[in-house]
Structures are given as structure tokens and as C-alpha cells.
PDB file of N, CA and C in Angstrom:
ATOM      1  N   UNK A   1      87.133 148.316  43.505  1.00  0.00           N
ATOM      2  CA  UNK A   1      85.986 147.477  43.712  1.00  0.00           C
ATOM      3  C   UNK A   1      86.285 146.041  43.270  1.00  0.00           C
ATOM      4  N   UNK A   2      87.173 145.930  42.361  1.00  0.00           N
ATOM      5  CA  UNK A   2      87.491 144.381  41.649  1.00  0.00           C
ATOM      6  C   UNK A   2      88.155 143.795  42.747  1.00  0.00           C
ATOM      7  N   UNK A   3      89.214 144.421  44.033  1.00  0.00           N
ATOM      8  CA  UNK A   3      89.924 144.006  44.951  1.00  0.00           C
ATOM      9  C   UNK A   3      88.736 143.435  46.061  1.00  0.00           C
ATOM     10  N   UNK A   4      87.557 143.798  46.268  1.00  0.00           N
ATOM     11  CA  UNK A   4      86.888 143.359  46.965  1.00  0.00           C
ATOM     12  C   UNK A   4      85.796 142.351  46.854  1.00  0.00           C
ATOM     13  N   UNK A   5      85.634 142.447  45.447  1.00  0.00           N
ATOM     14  CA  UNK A   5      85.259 141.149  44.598  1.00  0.00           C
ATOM     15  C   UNK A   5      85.907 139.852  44.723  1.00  0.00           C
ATOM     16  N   UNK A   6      87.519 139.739  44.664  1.00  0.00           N
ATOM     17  CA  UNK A   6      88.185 138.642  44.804  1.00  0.00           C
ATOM     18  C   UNK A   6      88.654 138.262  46.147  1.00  0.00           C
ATOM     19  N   UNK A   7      88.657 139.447  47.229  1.00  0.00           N
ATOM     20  CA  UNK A   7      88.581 138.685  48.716  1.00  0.00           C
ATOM     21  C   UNK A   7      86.904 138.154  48.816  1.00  0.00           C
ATOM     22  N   UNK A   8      86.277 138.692  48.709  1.00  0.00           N
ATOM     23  CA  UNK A   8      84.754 137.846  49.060  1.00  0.00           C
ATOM     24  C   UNK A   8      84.732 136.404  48.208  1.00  0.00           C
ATOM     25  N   UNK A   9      85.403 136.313  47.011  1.00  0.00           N
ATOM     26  CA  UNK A   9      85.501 135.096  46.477  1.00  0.00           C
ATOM     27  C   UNK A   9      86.346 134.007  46.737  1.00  0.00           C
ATOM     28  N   UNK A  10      87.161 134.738  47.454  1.00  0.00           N
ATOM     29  CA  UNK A  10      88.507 133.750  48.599  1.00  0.00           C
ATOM     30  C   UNK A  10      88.107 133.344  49.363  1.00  0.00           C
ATOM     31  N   UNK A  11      87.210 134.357  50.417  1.00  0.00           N
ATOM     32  CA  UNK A  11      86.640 133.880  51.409  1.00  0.00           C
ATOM     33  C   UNK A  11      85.500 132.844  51.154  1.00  0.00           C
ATOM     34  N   UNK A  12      84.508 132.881  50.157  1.00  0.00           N
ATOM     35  CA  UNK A  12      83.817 132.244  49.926  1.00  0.00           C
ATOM     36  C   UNK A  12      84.117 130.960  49.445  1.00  0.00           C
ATOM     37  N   UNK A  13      85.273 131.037  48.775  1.00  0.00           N
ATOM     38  CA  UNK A  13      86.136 129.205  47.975  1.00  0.00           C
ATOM     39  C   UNK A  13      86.389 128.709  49.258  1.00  0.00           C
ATOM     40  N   UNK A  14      87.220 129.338  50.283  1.00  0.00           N
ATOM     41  CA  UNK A  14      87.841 128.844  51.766  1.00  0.00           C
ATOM     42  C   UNK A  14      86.660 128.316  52.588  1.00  0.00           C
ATOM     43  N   UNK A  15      85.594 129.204  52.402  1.00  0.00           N
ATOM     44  CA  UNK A  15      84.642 128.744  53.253  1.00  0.00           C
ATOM     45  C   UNK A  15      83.991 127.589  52.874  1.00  0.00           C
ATOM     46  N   UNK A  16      83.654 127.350  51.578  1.00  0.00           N
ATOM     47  CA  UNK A  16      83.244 125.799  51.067  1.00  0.00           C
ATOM     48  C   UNK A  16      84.435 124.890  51.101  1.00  0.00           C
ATOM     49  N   UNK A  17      85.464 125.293  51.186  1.00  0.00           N
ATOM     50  CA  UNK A  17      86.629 123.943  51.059  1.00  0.00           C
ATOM     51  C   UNK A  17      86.510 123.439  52.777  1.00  0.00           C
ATOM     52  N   UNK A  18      86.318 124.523  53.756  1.00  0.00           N
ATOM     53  CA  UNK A  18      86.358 124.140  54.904  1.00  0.00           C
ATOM     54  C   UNK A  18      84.673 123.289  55.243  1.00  0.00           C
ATOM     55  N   UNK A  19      83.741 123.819  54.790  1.00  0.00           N
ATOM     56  CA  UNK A  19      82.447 123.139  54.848  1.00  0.00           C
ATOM     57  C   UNK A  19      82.925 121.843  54.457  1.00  0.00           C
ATOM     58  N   UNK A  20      83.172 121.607  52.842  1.00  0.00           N
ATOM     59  CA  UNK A  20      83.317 120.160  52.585  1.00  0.00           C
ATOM     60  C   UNK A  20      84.213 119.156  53.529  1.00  0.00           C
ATOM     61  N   UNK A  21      85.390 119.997  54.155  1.00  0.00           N
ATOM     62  CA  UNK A  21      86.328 119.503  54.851  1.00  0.00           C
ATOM     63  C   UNK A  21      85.461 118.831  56.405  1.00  0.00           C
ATOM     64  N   UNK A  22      84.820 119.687  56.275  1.00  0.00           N
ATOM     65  CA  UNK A  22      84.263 119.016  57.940  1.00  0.00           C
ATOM     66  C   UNK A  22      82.819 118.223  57.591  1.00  0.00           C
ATOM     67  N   UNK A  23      82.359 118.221  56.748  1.00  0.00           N
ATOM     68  CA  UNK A  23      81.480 117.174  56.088  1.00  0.00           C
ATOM     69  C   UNK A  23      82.321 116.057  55.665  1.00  0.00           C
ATOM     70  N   UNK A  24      83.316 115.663  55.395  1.00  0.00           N
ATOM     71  CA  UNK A  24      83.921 114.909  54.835  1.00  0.00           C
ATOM     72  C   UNK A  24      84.263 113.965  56.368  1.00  0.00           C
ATOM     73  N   UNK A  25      84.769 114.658  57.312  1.00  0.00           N
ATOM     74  CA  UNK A  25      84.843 114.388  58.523  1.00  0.00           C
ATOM     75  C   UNK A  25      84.021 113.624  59.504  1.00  0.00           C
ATOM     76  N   UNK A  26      82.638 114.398  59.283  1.00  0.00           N
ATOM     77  CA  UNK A  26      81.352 113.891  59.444  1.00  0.00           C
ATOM     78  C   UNK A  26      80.700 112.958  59.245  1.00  0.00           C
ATOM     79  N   UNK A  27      81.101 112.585  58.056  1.00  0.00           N
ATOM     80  CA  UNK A  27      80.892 111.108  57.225  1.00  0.00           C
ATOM     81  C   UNK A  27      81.310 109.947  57.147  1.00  0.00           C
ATOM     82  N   UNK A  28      82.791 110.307  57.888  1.00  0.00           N
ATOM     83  CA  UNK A  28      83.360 108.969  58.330  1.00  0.00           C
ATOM     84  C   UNK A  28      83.737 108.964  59.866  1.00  0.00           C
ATOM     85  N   UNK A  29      83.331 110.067  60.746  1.00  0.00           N
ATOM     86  CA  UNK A  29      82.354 109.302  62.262  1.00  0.00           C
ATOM     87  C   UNK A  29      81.763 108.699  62.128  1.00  0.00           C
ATOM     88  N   UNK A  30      80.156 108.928  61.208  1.00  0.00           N
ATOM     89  CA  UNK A  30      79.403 108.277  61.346  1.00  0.00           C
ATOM     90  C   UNK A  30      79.167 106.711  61.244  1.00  0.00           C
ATOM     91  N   UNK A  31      80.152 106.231  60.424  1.00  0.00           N
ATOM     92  CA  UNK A  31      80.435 104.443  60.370  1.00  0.00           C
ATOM     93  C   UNK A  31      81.018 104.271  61.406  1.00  0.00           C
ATOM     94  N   UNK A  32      82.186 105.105  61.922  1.00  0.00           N
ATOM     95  CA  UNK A  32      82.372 104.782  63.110  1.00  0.00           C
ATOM     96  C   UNK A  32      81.955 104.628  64.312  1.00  0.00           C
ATOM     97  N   UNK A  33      81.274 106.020  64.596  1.00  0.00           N
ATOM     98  CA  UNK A  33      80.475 105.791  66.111  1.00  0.00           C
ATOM     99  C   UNK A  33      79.217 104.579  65.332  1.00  0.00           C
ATOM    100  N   UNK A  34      78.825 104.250  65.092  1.00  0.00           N
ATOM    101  CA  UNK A  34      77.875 103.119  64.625  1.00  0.00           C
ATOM    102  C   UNK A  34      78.515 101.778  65.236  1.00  0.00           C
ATOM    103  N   UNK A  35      79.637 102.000  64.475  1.00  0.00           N
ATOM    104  CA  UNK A  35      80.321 100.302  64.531  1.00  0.00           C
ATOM    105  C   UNK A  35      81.208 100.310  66.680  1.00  0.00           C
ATOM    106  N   UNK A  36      81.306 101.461  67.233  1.00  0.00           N
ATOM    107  CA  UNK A  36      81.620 101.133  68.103  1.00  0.00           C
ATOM    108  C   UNK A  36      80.384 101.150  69.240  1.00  0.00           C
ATOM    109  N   UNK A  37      79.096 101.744  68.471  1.00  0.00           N
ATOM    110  CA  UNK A  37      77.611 101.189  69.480  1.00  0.00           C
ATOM    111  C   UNK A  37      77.781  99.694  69.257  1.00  0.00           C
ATOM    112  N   UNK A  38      77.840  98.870  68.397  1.00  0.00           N
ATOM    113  CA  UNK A  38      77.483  97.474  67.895  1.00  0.00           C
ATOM    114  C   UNK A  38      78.889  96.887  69.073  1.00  0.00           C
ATOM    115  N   UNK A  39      79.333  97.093  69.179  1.00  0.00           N
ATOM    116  CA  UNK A  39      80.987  96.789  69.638  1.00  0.00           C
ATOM    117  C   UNK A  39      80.095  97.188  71.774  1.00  0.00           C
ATOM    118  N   UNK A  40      80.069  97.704  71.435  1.00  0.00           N
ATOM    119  CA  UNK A  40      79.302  98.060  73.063  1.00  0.00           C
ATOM    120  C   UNK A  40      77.746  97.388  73.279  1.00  0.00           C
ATOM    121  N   UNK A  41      77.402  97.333  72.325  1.00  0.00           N
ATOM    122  CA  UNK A  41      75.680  96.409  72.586  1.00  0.00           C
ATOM    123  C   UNK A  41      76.382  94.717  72.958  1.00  0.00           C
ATOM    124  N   UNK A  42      77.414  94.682  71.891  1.00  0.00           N
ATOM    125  CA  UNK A  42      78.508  92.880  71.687  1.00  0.00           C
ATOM    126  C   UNK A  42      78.484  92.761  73.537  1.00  0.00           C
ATOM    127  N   UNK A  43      79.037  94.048  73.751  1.00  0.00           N
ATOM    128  CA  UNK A  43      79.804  93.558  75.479  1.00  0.00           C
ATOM    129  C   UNK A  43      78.954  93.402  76.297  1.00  0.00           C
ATOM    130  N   UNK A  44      77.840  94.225  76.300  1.00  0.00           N
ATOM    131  CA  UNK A  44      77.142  94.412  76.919  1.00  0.00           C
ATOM    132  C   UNK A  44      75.972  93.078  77.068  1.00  0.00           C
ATOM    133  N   UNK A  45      76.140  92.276  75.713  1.00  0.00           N
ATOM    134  CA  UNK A  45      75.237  90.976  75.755  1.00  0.00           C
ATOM    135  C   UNK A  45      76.083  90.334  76.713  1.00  0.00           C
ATOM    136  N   UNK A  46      77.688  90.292  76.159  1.00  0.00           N
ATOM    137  CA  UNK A  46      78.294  89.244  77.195  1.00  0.00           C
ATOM    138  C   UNK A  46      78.060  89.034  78.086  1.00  0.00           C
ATOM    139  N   UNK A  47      78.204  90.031  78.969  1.00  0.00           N
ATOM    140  CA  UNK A  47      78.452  90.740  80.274  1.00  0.00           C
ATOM    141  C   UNK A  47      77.163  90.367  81.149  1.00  0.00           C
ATOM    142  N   UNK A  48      75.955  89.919  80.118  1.00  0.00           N
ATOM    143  CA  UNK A  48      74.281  89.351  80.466  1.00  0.00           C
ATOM    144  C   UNK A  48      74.824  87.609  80.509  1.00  0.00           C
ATOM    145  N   UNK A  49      75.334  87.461  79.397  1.00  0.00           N
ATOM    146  CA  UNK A  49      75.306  85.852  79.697  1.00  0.00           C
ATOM    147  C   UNK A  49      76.566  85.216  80.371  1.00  0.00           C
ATOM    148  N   UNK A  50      77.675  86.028  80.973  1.00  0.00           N
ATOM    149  CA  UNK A  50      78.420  85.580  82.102  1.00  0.00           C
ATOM    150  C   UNK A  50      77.600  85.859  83.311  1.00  0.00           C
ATOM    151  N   UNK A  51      76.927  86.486  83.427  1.00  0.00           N
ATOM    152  CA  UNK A  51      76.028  86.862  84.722  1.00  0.00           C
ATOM    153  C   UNK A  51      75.270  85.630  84.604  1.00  0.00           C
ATOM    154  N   UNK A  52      74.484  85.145  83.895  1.00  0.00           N
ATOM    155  CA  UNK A  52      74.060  83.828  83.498  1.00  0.00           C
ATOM    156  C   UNK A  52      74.582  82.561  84.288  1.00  0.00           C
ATOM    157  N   UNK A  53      76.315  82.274  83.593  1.00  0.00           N
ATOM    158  CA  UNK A  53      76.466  80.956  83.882  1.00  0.00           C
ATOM    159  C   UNK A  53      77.451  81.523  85.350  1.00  0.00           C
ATOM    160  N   UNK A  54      77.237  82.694  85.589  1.00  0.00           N
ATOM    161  CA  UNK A  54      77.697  82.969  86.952  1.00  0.00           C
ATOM    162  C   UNK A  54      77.148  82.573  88.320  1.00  0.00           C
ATOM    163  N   UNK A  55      75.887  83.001  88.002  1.00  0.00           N
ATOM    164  CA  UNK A  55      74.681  82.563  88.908  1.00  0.00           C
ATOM    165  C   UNK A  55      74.569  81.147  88.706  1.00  0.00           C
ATOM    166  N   UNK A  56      74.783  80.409  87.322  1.00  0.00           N
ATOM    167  CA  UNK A  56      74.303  78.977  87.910  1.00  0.00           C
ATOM    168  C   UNK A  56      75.561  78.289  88.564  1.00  0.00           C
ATOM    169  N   UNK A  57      76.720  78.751  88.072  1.00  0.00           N
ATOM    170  CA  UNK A  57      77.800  78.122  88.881  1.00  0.00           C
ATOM    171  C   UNK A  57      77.888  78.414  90.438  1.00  0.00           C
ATOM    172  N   UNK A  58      77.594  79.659  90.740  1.00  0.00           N
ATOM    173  CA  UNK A  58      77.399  79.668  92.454  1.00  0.00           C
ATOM    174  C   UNK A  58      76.044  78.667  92.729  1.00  0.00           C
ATOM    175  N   UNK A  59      74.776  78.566  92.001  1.00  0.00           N
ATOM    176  CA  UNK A  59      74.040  77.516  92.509  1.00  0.00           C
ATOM    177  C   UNK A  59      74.131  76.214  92.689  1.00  0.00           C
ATOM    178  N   UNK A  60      75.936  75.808  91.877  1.00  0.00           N
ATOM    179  CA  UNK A  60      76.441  74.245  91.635  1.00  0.00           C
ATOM    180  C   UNK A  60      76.970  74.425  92.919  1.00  0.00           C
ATOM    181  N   UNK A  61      77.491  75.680  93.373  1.00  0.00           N
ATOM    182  CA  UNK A  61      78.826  75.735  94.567  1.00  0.00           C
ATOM    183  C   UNK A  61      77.897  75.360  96.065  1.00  0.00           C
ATOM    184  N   UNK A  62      76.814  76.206  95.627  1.00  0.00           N
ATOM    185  CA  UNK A  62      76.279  76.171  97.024  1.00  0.00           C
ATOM    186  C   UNK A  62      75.458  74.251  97.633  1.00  0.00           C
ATOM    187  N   UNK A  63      74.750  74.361  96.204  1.00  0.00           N
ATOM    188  CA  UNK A  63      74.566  73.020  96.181  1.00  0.00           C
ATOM    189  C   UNK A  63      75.747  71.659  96.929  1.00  0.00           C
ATOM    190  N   UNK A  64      76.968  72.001  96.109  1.00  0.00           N
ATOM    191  CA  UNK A  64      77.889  71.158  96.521  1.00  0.00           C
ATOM    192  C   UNK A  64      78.276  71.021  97.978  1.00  0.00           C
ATOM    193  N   UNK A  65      78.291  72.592  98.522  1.00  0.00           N
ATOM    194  CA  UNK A  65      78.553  73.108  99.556  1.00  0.00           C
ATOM    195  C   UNK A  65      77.622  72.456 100.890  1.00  0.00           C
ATOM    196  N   UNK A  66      76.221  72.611 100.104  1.00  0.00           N
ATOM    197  CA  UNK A  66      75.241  72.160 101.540  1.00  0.00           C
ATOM    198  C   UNK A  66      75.254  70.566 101.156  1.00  0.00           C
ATOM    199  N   UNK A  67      75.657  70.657 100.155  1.00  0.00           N
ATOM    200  CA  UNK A  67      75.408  68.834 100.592  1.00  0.00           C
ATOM    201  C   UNK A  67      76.840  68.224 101.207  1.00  0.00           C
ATOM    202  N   UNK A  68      77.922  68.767 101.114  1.00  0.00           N
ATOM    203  CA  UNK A  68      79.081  68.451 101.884  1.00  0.00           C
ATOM    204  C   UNK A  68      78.957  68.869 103.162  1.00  0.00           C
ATOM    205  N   UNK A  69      78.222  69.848 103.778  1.00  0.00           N
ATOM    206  CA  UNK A  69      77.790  70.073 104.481  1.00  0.00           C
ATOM    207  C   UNK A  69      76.950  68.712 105.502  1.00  0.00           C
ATOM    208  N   UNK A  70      75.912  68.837 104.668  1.00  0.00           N
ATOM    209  CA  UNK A  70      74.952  67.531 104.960  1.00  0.00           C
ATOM    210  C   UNK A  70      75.138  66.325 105.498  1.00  0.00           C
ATOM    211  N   UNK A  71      76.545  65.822 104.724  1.00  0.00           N
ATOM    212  CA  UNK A  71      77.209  64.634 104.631  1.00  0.00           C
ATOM    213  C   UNK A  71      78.064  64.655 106.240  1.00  0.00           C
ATOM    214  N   UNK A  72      78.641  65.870 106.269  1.00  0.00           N
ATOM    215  CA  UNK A  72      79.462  65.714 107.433  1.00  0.00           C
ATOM    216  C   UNK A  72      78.400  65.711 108.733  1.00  0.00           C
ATOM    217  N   UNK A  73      77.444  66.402 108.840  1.00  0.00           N
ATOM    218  CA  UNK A  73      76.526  66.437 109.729  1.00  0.00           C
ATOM    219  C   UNK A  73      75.459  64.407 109.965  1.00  0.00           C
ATOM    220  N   UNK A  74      75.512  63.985 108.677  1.00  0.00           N
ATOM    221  CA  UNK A  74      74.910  62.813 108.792  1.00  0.00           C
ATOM    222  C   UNK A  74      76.062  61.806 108.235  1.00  0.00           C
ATOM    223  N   UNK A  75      77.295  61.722 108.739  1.00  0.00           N
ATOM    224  CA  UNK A  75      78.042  61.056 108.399  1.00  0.00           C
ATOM    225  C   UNK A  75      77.748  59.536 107.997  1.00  0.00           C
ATOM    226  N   UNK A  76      76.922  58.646 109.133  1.00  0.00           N
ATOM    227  CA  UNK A  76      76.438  57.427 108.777  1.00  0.00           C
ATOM    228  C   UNK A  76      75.266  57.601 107.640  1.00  0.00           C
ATOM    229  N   UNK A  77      74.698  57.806 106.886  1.00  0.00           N
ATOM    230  CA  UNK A  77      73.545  58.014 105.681  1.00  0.00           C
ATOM    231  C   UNK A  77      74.393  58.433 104.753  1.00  0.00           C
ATOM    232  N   UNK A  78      74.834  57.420 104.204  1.00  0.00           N
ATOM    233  CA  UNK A  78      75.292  57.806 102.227  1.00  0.00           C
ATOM    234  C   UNK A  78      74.247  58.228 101.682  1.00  0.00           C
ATOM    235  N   UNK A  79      74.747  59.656 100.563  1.00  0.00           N
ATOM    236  CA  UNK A  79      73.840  60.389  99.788  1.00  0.00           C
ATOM    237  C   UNK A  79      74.206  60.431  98.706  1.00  0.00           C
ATOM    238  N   UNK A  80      73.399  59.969  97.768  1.00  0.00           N
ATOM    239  CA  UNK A  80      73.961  59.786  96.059  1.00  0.00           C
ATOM    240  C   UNK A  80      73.836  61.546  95.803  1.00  0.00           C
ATOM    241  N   UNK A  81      73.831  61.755  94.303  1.00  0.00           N
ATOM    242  CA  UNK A  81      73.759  62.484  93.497  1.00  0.00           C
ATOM    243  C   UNK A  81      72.165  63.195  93.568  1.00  0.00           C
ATOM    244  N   UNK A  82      71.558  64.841  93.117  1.00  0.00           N
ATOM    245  CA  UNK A  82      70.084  64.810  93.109  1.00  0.00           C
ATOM    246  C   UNK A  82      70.305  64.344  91.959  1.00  0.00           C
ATOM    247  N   UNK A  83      68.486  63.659  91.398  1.00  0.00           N
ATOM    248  CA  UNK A  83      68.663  63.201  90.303  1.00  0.00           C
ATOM    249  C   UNK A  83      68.984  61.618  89.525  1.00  0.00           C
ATOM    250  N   UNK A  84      69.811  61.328  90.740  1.00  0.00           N
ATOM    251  CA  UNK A  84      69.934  59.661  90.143  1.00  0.00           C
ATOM    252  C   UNK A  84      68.748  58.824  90.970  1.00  0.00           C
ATOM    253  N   UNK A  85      68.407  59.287  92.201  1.00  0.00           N
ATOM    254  CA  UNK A  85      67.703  58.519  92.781  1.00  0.00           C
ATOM    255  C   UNK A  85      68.272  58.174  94.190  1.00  0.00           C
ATOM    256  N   UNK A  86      69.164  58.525  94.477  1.00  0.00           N
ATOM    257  CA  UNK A  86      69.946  58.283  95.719  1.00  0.00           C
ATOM    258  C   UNK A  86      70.036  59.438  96.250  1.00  0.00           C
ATOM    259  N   UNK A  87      69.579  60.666  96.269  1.00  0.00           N
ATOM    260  CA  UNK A  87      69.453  61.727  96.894  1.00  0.00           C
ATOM    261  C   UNK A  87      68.496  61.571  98.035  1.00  0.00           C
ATOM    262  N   UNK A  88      68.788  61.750  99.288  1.00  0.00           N
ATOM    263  CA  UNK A  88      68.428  61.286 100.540  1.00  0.00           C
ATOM    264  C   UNK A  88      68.216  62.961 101.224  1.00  0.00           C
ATOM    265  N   UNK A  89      66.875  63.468 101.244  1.00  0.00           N
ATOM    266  CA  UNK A  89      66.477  64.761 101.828  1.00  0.00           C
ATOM    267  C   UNK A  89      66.592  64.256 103.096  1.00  0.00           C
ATOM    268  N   UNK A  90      66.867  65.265 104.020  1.00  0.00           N
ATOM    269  CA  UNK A  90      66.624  65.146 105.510  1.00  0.00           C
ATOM    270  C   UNK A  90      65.420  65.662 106.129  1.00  0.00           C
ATOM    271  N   UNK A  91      65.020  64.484 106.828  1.00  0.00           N
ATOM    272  CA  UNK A  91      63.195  64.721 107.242  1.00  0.00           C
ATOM    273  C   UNK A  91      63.111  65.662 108.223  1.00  0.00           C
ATOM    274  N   UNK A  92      61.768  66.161 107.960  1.00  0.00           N
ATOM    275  CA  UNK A  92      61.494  67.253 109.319  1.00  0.00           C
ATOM    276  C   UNK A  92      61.178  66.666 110.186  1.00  0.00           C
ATOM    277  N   UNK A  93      61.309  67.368 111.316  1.00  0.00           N
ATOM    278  CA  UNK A  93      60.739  66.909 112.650  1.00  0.00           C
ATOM    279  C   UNK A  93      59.730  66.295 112.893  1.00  0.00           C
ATOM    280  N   UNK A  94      58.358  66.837 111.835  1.00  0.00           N
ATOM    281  CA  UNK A  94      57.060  66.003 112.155  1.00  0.00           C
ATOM    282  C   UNK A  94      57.339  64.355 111.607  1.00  0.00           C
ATOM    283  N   UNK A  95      58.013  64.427 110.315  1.00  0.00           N
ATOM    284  CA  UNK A  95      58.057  62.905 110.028  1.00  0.00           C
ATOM    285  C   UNK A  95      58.760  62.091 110.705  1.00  0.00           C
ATOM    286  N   UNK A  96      60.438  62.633 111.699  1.00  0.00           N
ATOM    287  CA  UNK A  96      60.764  62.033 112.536  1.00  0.00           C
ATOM    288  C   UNK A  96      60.000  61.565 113.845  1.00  0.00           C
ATOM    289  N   UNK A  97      58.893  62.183 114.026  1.00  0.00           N
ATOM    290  CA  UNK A  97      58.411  61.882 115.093  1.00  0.00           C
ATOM    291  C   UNK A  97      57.117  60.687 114.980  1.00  0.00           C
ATOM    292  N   UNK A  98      56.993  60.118 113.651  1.00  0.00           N
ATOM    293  CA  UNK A  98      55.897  59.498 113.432  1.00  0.00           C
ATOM    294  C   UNK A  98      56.540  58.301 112.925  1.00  0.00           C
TER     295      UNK A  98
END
């Protein structure tokens, strides 16, 4: 009976060394998966404010675009900059006609 006393107490030391072992484990995921959410929220802001100056840079392109556009179509009418005051809209039809 004393032989079966000291396997249940083996098993039982093994079984808490392995509990603590995977608690121990447990405890230092947890800083980790933490710190790699923060690391993924980081990219994920980026990824918002290149979309940002993405969109306004295609609105510089297109801008540039229709007004080079513009220019070649009204070659005689110099067109400043929008904004300085020399920006020259092209009239509609009703005001051309009046």
C-alpha cells in the first residue's frame, strides 16, 4: 500500500510541475499577444492615413490633369493657379450666349 501512496504522489508532484509549467507559459503570451494587437491597431491606423494623403494626392493629379487638359483645349486663355486669383473657369453655354 506504501508503493501506491508514492506513485499517486509522483503523479500528483508531475502533475503540478506540469500545471505550473503551462501557467508559466500562459503568462508570458499574454504580454505578448497584447503587444502584437497594439503592433496591428499601429498598422492598421497607418494604413487609414496613407489612404488619406492617397486620396488627396490623386485629387492634386486629377486637378493637374484637367487643368492641363483645359489649357490644351483653350490654348489662347492663360490660366493662373486656383486660388491666386487667376483661375479662369470655363463658361457654360448660357453665359456664352449672353
Amino acid at each position: 500500500m506504501a508503493h501506491a501512496e508514492e506513485d499517486s504522489s509522483f503523479f500528483e508532484r508531475e502533475r503540478d510541475r506540469l500545471t505550473a509549467e503551462i501557467t508559466a507559459g500562459f503568462e508570458e503570451l499574454l504580454p505578448l499577444s497584447n503587444q502584437l494587437n497594439r503592433k496591428l491597431e499601429e498598422v492598421l491606423g497607418m494604413t487609414r492615413e496613407y489612404e488619406t494623403i492617397a486620396e488627396l494626392w490623386h485629387s492634386f493629379h486629377v486637378l493637374m490633369r484637367n487643368q492641363k487638359d483645359d489649357e490644351s483645349v483653350d490654348e489662347g486663355q492663360p490660366q493662373g493657379m486656383p486660388g491666386t486669383g487667376g483661375h479662369v473657369l470655363r463658361q457654360s453655354n448660357l453665359e456664352a450666349e449672353q
